[in-house]
C-alpha atoms as a PDB file:
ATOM      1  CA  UNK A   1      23.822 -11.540   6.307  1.00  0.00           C
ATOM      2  CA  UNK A   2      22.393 -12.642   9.705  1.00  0.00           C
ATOM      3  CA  UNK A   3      21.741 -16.245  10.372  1.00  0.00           C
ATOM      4  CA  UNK A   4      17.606 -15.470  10.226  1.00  0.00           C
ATOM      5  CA  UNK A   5      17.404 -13.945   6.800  1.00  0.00           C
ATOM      6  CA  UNK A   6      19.942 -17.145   5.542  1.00  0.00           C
ATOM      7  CA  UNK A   7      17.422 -19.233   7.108  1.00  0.00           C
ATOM      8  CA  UNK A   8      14.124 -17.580   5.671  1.00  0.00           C
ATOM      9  CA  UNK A   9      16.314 -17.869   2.325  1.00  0.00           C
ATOM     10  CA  UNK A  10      17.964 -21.305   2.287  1.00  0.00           C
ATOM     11  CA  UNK A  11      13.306 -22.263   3.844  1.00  0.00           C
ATOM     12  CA  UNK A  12      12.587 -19.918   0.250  1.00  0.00           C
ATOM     13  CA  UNK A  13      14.151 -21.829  -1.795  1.00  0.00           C
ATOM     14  CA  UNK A  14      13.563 -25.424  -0.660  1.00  0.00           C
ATOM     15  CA  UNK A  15       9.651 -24.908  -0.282  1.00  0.00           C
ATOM     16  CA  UNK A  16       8.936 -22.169  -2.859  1.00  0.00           C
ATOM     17  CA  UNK A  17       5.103 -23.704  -3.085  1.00  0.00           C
ATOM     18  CA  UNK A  18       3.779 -23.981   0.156  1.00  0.00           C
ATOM     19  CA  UNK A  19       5.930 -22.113   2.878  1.00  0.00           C
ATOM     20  CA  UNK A  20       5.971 -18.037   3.678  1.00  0.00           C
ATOM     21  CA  UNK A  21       9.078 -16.625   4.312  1.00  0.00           C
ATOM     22  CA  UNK A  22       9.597 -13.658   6.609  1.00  0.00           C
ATOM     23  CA  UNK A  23      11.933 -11.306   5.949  1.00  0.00           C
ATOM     24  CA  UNK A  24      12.904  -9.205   9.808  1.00  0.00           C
ATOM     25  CA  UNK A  25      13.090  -5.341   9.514  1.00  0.00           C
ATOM     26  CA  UNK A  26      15.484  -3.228  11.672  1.00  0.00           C
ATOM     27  CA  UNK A  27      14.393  -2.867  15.348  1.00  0.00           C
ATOM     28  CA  UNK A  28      11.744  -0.171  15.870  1.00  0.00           C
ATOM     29  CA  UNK A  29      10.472  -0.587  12.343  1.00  0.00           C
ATOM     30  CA  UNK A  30       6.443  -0.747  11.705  1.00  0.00           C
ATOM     31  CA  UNK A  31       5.930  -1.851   8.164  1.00  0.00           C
ATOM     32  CA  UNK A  32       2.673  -0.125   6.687  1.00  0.00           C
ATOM     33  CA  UNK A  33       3.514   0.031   2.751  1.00  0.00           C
ATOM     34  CA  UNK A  34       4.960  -2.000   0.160  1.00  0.00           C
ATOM     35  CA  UNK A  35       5.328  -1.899  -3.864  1.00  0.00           C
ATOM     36  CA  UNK A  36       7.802  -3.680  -6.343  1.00  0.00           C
ATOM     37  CA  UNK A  37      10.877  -2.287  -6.571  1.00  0.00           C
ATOM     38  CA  UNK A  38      12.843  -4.889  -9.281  1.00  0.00           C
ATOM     39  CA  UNK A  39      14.278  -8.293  -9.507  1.00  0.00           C
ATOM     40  CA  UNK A  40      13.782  -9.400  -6.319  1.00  0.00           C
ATOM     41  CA  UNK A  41      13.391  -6.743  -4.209  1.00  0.00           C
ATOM     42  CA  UNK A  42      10.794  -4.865  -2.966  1.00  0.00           C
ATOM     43  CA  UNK A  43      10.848  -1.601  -0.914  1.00  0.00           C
ATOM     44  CA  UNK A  44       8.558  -1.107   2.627  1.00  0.00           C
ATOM     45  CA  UNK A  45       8.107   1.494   4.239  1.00  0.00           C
ATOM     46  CA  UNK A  46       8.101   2.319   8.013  1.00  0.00           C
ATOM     47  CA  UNK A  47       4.985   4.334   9.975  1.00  0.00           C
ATOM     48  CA  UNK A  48       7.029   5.473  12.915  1.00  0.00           C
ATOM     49  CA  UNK A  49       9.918   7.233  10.900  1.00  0.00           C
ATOM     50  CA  UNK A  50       9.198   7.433   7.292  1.00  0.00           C
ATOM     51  CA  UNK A  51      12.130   5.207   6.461  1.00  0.00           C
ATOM     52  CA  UNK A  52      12.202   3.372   3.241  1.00  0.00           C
ATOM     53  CA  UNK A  53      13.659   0.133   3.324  1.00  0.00           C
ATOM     54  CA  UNK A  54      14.762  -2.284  -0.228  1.00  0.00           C
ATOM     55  CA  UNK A  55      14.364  -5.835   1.284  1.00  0.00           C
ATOM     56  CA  UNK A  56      15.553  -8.657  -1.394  1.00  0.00           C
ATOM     57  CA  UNK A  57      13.468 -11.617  -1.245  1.00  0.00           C
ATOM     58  CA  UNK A  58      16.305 -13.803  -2.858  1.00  0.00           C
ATOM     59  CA  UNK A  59      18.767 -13.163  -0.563  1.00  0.00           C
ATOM     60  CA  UNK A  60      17.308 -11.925   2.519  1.00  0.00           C
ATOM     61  CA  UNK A  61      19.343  -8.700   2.545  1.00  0.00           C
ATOM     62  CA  UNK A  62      17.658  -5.359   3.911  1.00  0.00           C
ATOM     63  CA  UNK A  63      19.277  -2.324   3.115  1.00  0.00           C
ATOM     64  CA  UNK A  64      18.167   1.214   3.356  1.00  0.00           C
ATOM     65  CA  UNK A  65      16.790   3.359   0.452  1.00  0.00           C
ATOM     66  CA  UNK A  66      15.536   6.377   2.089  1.00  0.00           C
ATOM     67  CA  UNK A  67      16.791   7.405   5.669  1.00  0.00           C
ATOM     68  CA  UNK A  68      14.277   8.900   8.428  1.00  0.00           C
ATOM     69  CA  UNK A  69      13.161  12.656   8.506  1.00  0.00           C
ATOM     70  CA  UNK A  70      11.554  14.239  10.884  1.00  0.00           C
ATOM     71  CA  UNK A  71       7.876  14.525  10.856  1.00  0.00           C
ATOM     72  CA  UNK A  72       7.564  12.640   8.282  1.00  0.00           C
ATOM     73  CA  UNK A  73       5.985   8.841   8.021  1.00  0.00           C
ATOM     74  CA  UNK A  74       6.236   5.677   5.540  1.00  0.00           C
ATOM     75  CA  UNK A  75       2.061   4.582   4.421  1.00  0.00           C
ATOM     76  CA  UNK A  76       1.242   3.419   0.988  1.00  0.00           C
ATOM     77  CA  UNK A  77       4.116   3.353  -1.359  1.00  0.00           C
ATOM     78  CA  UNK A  78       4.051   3.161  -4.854  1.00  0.00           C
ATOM     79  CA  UNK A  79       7.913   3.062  -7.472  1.00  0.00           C
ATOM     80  CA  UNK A  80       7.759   4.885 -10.807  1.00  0.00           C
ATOM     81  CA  UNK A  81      10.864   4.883 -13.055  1.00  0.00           C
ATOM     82  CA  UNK A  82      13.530   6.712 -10.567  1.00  0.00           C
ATOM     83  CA  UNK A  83      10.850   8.104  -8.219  1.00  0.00           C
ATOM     84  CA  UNK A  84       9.445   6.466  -4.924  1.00  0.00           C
ATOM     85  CA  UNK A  85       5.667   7.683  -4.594  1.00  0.00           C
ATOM     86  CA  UNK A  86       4.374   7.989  -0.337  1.00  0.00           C
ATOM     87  CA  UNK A  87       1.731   8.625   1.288  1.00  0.00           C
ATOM     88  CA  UNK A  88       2.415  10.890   4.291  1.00  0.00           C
ATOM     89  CA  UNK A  89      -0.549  10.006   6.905  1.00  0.00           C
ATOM     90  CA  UNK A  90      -0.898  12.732   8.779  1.00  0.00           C
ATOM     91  CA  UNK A  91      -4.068  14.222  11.818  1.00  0.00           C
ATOM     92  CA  UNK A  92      -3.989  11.491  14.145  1.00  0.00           C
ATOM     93  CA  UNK A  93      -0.168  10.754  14.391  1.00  0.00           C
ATOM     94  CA  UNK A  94       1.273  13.329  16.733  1.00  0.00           C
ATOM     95  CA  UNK A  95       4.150  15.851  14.765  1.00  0.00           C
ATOM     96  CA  UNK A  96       3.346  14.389  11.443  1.00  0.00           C
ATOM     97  CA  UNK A  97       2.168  16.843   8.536  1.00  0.00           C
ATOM     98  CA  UNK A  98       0.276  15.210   6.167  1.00  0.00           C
ATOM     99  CA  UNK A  99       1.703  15.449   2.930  1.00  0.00           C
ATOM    100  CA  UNK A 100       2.447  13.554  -0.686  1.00  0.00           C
ATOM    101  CA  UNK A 101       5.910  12.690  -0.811  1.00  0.00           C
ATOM    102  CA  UNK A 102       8.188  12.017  -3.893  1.00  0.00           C
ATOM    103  CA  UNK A 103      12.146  10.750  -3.405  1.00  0.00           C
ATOM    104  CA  UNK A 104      14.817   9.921  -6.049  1.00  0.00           C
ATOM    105  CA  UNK A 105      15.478   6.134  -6.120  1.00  0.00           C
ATOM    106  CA  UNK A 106      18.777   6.488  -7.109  1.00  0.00           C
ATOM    107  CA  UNK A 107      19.922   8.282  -4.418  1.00  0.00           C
ATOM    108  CA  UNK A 108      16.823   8.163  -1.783  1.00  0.00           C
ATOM    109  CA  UNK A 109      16.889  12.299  -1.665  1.00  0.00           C
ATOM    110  CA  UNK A 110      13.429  14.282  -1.150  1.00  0.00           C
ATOM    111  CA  UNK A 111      12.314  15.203  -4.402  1.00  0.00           C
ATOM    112  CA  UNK A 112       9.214  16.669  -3.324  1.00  0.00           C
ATOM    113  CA  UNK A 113       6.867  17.277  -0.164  1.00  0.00           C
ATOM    114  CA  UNK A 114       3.213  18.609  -1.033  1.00  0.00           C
ATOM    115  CA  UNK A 115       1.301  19.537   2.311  1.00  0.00           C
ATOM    116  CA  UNK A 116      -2.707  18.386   2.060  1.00  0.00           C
ATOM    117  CA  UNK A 117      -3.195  20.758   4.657  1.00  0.00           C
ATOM    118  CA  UNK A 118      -4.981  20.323   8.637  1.00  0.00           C
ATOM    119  CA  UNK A 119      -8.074  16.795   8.936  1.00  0.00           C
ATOM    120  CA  UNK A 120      -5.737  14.924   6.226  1.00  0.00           C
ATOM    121  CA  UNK A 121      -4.844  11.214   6.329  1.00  0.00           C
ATOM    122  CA  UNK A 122      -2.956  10.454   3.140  1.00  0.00           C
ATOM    123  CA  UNK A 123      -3.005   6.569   3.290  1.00  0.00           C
ATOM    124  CA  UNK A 124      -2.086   4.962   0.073  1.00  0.00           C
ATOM    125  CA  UNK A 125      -0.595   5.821  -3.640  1.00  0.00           C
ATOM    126  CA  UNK A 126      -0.379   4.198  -7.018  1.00  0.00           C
ATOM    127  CA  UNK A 127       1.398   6.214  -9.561  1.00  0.00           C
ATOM    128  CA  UNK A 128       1.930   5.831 -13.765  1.00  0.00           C
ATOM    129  CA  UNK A 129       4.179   7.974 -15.789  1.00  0.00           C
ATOM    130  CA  UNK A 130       2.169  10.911 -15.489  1.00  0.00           C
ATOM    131  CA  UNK A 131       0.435  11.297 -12.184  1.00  0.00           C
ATOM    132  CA  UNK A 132       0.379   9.856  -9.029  1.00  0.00           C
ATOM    133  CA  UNK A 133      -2.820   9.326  -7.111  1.00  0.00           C
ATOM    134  CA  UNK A 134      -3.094   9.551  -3.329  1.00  0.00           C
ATOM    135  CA  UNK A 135      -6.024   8.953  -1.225  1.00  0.00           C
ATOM    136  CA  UNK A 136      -6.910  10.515   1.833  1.00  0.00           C
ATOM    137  CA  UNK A 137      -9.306   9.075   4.425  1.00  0.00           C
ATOM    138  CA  UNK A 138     -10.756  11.293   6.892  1.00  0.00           C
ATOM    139  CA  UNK A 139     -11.136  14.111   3.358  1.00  0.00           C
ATOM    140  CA  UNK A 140     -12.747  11.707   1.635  1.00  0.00           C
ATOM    141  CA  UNK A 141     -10.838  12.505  -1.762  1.00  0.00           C
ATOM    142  CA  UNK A 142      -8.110  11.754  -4.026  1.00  0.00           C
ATOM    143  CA  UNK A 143      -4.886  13.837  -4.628  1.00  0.00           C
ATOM    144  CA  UNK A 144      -4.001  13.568  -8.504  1.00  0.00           C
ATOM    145  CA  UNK A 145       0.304  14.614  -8.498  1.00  0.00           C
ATOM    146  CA  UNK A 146       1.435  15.476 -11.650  1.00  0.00           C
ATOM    147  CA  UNK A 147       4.932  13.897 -12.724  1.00  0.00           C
ATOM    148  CA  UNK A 148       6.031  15.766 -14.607  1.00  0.00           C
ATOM    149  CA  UNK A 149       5.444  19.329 -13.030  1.00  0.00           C
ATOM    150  CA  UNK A 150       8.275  18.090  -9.696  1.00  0.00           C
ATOM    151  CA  UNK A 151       9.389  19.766  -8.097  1.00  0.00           C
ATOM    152  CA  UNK A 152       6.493  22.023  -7.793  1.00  0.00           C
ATOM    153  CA  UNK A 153       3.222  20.486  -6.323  1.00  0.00           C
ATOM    154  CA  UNK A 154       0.411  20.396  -8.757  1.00  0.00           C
ATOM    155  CA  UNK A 155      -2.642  18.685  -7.778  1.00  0.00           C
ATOM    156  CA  UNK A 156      -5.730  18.082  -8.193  1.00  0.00           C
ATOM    157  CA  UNK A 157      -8.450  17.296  -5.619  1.00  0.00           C
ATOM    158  CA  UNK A 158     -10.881  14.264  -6.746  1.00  0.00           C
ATOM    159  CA  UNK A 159     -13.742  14.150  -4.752  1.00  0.00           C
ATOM    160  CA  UNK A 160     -14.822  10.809  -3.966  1.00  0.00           C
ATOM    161  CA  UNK A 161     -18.644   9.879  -3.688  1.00  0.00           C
ATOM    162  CA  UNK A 162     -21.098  11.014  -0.131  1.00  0.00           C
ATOM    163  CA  UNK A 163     -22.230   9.226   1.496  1.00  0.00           C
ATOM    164  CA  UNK A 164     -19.774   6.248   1.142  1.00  0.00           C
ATOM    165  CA  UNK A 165     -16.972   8.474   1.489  1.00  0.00           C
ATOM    166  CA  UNK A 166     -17.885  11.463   3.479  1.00  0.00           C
ATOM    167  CA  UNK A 167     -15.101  13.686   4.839  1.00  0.00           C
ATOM    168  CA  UNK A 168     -14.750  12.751   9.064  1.00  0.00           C
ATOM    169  CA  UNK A 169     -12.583  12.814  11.586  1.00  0.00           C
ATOM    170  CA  UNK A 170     -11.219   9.974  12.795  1.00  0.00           C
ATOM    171  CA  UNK A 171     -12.988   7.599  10.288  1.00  0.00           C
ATOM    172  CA  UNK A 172     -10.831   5.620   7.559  1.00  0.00           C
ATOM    173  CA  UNK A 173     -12.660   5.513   4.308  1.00  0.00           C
ATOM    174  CA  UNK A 174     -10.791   5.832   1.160  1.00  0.00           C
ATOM    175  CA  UNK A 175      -7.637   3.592   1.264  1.00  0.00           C
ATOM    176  CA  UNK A 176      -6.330   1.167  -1.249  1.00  0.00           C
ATOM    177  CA  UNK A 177      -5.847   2.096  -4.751  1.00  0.00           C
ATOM    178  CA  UNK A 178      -5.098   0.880  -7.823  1.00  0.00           C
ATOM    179  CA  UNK A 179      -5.507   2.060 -11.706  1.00  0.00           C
ATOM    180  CA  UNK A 180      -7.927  -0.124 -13.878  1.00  0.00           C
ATOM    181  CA  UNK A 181      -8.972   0.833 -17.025  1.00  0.00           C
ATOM    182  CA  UNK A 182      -8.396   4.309 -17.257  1.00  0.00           C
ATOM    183  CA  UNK A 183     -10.284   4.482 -14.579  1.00  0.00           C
ATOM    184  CA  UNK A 184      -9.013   4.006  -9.981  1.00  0.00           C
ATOM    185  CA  UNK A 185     -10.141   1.338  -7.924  1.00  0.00           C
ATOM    186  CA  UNK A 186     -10.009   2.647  -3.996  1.00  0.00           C
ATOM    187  CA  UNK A 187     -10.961   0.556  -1.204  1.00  0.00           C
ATOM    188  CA  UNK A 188     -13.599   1.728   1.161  1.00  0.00           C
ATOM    189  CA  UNK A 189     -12.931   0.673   4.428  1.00  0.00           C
ATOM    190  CA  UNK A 190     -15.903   1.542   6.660  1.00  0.00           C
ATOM    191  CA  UNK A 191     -17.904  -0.605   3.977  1.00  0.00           C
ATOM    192  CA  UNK A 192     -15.612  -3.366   3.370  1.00  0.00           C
ATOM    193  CA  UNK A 193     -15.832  -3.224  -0.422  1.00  0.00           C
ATOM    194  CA  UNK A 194     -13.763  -1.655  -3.547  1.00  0.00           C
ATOM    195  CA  UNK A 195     -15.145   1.286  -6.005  1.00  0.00           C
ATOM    196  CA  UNK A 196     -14.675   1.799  -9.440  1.00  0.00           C
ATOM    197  CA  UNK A 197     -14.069   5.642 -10.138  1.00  0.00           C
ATOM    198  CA  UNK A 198     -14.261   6.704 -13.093  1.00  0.00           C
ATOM    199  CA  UNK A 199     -12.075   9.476 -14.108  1.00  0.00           C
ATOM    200  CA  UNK A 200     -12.760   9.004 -17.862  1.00  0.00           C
ATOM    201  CA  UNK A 201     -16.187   9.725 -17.438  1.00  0.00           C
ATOM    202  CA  UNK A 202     -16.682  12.719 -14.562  1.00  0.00           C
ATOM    203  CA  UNK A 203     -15.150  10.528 -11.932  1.00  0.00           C
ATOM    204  CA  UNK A 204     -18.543   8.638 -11.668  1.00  0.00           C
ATOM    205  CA  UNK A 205     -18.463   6.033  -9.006  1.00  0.00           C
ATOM    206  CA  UNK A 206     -19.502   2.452  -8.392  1.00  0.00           C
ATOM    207  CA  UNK A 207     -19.709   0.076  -5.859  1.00  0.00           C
ATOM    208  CA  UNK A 208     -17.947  -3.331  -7.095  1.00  0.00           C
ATOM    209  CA  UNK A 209     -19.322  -5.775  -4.333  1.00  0.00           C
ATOM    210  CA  UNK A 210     -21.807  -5.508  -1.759  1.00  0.00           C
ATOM    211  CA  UNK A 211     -20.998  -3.828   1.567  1.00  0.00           C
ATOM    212  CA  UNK A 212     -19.366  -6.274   4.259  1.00  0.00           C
ATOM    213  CA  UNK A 213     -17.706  -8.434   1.612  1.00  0.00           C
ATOM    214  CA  UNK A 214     -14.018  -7.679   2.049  1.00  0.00           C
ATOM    215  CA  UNK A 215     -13.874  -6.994   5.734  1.00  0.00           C
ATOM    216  CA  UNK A 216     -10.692  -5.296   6.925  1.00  0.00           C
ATOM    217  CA  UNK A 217     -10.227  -4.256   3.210  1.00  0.00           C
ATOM    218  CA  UNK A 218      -6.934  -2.491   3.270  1.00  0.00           C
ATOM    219  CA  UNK A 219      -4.194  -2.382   0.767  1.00  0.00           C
ATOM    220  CA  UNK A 220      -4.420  -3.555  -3.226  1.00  0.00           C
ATOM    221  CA  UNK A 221      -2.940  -4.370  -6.006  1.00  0.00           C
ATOM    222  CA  UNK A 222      -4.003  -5.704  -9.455  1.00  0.00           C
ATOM    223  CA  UNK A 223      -2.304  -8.040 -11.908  1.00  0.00           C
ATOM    224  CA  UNK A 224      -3.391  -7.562 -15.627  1.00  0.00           C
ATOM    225  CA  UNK A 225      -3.681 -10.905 -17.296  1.00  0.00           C
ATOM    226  CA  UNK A 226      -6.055 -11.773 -20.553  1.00  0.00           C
ATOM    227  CA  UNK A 227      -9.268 -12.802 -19.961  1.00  0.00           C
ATOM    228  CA  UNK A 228      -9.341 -10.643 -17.029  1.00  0.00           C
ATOM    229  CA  UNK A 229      -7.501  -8.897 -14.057  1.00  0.00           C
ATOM    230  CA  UNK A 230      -6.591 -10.164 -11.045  1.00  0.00           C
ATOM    231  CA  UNK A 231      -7.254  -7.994  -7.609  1.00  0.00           C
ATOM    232  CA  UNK A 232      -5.368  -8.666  -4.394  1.00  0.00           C
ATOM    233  CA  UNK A 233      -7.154  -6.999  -1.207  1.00  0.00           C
ATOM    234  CA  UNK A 234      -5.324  -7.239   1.399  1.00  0.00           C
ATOM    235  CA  UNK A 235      -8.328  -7.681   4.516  1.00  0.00           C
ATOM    236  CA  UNK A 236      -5.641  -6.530   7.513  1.00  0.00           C
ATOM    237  CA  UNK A 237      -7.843  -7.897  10.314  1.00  0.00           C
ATOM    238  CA  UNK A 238      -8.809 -11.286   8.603  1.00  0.00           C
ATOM    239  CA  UNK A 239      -4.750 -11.836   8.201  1.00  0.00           C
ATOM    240  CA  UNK A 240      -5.712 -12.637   4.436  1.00  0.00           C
ATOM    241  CA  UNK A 241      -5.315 -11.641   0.869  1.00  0.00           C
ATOM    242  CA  UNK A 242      -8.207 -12.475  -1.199  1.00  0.00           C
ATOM    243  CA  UNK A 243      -8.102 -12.537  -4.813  1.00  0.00           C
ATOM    244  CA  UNK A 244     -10.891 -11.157  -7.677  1.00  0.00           C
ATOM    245  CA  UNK A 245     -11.120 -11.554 -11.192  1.00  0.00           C
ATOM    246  CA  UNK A 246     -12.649  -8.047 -12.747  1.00  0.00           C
ATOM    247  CA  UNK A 247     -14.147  -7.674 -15.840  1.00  0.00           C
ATOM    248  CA  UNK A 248     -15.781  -4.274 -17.138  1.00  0.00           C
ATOM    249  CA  UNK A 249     -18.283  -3.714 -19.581  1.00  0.00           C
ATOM    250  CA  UNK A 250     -20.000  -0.961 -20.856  1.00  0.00           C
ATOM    251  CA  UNK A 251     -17.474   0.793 -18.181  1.00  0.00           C
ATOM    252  CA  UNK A 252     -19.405  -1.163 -15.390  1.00  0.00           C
ATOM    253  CA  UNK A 253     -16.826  -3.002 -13.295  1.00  0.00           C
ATOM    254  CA  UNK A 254     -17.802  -6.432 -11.675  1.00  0.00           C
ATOM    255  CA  UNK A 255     -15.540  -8.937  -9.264  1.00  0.00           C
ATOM    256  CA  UNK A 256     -15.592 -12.728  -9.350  1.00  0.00           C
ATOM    257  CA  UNK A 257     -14.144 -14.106  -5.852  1.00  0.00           C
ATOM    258  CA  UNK A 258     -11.056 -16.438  -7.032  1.00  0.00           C
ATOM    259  CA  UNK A 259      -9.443 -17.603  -3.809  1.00  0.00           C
ATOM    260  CA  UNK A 260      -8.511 -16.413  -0.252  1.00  0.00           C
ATOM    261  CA  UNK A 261      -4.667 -16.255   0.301  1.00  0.00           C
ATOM    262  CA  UNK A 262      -3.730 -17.121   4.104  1.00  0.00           C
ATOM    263  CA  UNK A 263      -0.787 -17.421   6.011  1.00  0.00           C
ATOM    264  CA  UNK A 264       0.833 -17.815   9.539  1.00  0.00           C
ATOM    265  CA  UNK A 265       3.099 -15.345   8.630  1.00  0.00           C
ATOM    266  CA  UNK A 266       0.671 -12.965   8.243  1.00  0.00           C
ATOM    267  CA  UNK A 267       0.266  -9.899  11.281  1.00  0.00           C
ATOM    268  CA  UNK A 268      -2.152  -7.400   9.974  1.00  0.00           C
ATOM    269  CA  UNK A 269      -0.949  -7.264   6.450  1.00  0.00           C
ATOM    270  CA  UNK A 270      -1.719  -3.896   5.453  1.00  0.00           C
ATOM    271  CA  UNK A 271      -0.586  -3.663   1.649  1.00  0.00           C
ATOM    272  CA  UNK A 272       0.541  -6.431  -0.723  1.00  0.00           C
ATOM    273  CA  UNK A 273       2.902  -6.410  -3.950  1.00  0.00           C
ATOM    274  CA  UNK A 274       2.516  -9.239  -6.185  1.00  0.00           C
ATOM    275  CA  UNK A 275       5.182  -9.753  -9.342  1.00  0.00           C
ATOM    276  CA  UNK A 276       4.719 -13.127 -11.297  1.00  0.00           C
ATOM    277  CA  UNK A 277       4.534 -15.818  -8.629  1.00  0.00           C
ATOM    278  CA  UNK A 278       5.594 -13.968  -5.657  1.00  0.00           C
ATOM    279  CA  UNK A 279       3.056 -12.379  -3.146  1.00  0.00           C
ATOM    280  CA  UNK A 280       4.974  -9.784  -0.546  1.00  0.00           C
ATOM    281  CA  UNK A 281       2.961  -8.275   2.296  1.00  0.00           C
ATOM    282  CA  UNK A 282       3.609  -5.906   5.184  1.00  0.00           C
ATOM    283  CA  UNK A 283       3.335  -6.671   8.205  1.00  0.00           C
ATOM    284  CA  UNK A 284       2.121  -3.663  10.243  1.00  0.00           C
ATOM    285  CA  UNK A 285       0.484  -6.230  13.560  1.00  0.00           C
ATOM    286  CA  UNK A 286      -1.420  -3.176  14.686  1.00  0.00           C
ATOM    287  CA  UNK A 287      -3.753  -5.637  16.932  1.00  0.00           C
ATOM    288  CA  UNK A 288      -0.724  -5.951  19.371  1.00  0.00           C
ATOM    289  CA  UNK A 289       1.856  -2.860  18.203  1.00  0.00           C
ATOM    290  CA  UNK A 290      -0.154   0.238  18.096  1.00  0.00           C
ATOM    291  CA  UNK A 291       1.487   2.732  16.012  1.00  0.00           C
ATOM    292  CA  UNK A 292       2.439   5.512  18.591  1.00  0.00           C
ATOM    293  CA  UNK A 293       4.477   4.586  21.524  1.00  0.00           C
ATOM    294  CA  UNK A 294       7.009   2.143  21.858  1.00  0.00           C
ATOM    295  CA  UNK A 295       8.331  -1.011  20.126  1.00  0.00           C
ATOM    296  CA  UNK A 296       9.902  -3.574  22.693  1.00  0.00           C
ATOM    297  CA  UNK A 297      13.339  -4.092  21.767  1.00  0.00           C
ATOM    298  CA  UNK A 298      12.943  -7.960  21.311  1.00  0.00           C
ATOM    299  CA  UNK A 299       9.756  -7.205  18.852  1.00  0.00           C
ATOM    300  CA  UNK A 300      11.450  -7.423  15.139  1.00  0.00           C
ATOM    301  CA  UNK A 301       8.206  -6.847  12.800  1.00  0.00           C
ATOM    302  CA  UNK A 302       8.741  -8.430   9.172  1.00  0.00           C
ATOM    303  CA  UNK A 303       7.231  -8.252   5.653  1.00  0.00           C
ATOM    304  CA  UNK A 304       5.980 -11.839   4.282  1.00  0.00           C
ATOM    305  CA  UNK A 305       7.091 -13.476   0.925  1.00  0.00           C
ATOM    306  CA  UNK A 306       4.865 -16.426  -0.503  1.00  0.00           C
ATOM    307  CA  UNK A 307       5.276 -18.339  -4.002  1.00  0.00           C
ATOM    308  CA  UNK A 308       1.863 -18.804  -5.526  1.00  0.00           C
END
């Protein structure tokens, strides 16, 4: 262990209340997704390369869980059982293919790569034990993976509401996602709100908040409690998580604002994790580290761990 991760560790465990902790990635490495792995580690994946790395939180140790292929990049990321769920970005990153990507935990091995063919931007993923869902940006849809038909690729194409998420070039709609009563929440980013869709009921959709409300709305994640679940929106150029309470009735979803979640070891978080009291973000700083060209070798991006 380097002397940085012992200090973020030794600064983790005195001040588990009020301090972040950042946690350095290899040199090179752009951060974009994150998602639970167990214990106390949690895997991130890399936009340049479409590495896969298993950072613990406890200990400060960053190991490798799936090495870099060509082509191929880290977004949203999503762990089910043995199988690591990506999204595969795609159209505006030069080389890269946009695809859904599945790997084996165990030994960090393609499982399988399912092309969503030329315009694509697969950006995030949430998966359960029988599908994953992937959203795509510029196609304004989302790819339903089933489980248990890997290797093959079958999916099926959700369409997701016009005009709030109409197909363009260029433009990032659809992002976030997360599963909520049998039913997705996916972030709209153009708007700067979530959606309800739901796929119990013809994939009707809804608009949670009012446009403008979560600016820089990126990444999510939820945390099922009773009395109500918690939603973590990451808002990337607000360096922020803010926090919602959602309740649903008569399948109509609503959000109560709880808190905002800030940090100075924040950089553009794009996607957050939380488990019990720990909140993990990624770190992607795309206001200063554009993801095409060059990293400075003295530029060590990081993921951010904070007790709450």
């Amino acid at each position: 262990m380097s002397l940085t991760p012992l200090f973020s560790f030794l600064l983790f465990l005195l001040f588990p209340l009020s301090l972040a902790t950042q946690f350095p990635l290899p040199s090179g490495v752009q951060p974009e997704g994150v998602t639970f792995a167990r214990g106390s580690n949690y895997f991130a994946a890399d936009i340049r390369s479409g590495s896969i790395f298993l950072v613990d939180v406890a200990s400060g140790l960053v190991t490798t869980a799936v090495a870099p292929i060509p082509g191929r990049i880290g977004g949203g990321i999503d762990a089910s059982k043995d199988r690591l769920f990506v999204a595969g970005g795609g159209s505006f990153l030069p080389g890269v293919e946009p695809a859904l990507h599945v790997y084996d935990i165990p030994t960090g091995t393609p499982i399988a790569t399912c092309p969503t063919g030329g315009g694509s931007l697969v950006n995030d993923v949430i998966a359960d034990k029988d599908f994953a869902f992937y959203t795509d940006s510029f196609l304004g849809v989302v790819y339903k993976l089933s489980i248990s038909a890997l290797p093959r690729c079958r999916f099926e194409t959700i369409p997701l509401p016009t005009p709030a998420f109409k197909p363009e070039a260029g433009v990032f709609r659809a992002n976030g996602i997360v599963k909520y009563k049998g039913g997705l929440i996916v972030a709209n980013s153009e708007l700067a709100t979530p959606f309800f869709i739901d796929i119990l009921n013809g994939n009707k959709a809804q608009r949670i908040l009012p446009n403008g409300t979560t600016e820089g709305i990126d990444g999510l994640d939820i945390v099922r409690m009773k009395g109500g679940s918690l939603l973590y929106v990451t808002q990337n150029s607000l360096n922020r998580v803010s926090v919602w309470k959602l309740s649903i009735r008569g399948r109509r979803v609503s959000a109560k604002f709880v808190k905002n979640i800030t940090s100075s070891g924040f950089n553009v978080p794009t996607t957050v994790a939380v488990k019990k009291n720990t909140l993990v973000v990624a770190n992607a700083a795309f206001g200063s580290v554009p993801p095409t060209g060059p990293i400075d070798d003295d530029v060590r991006l990081n993921i951010t761990a904070i007790h709450i």
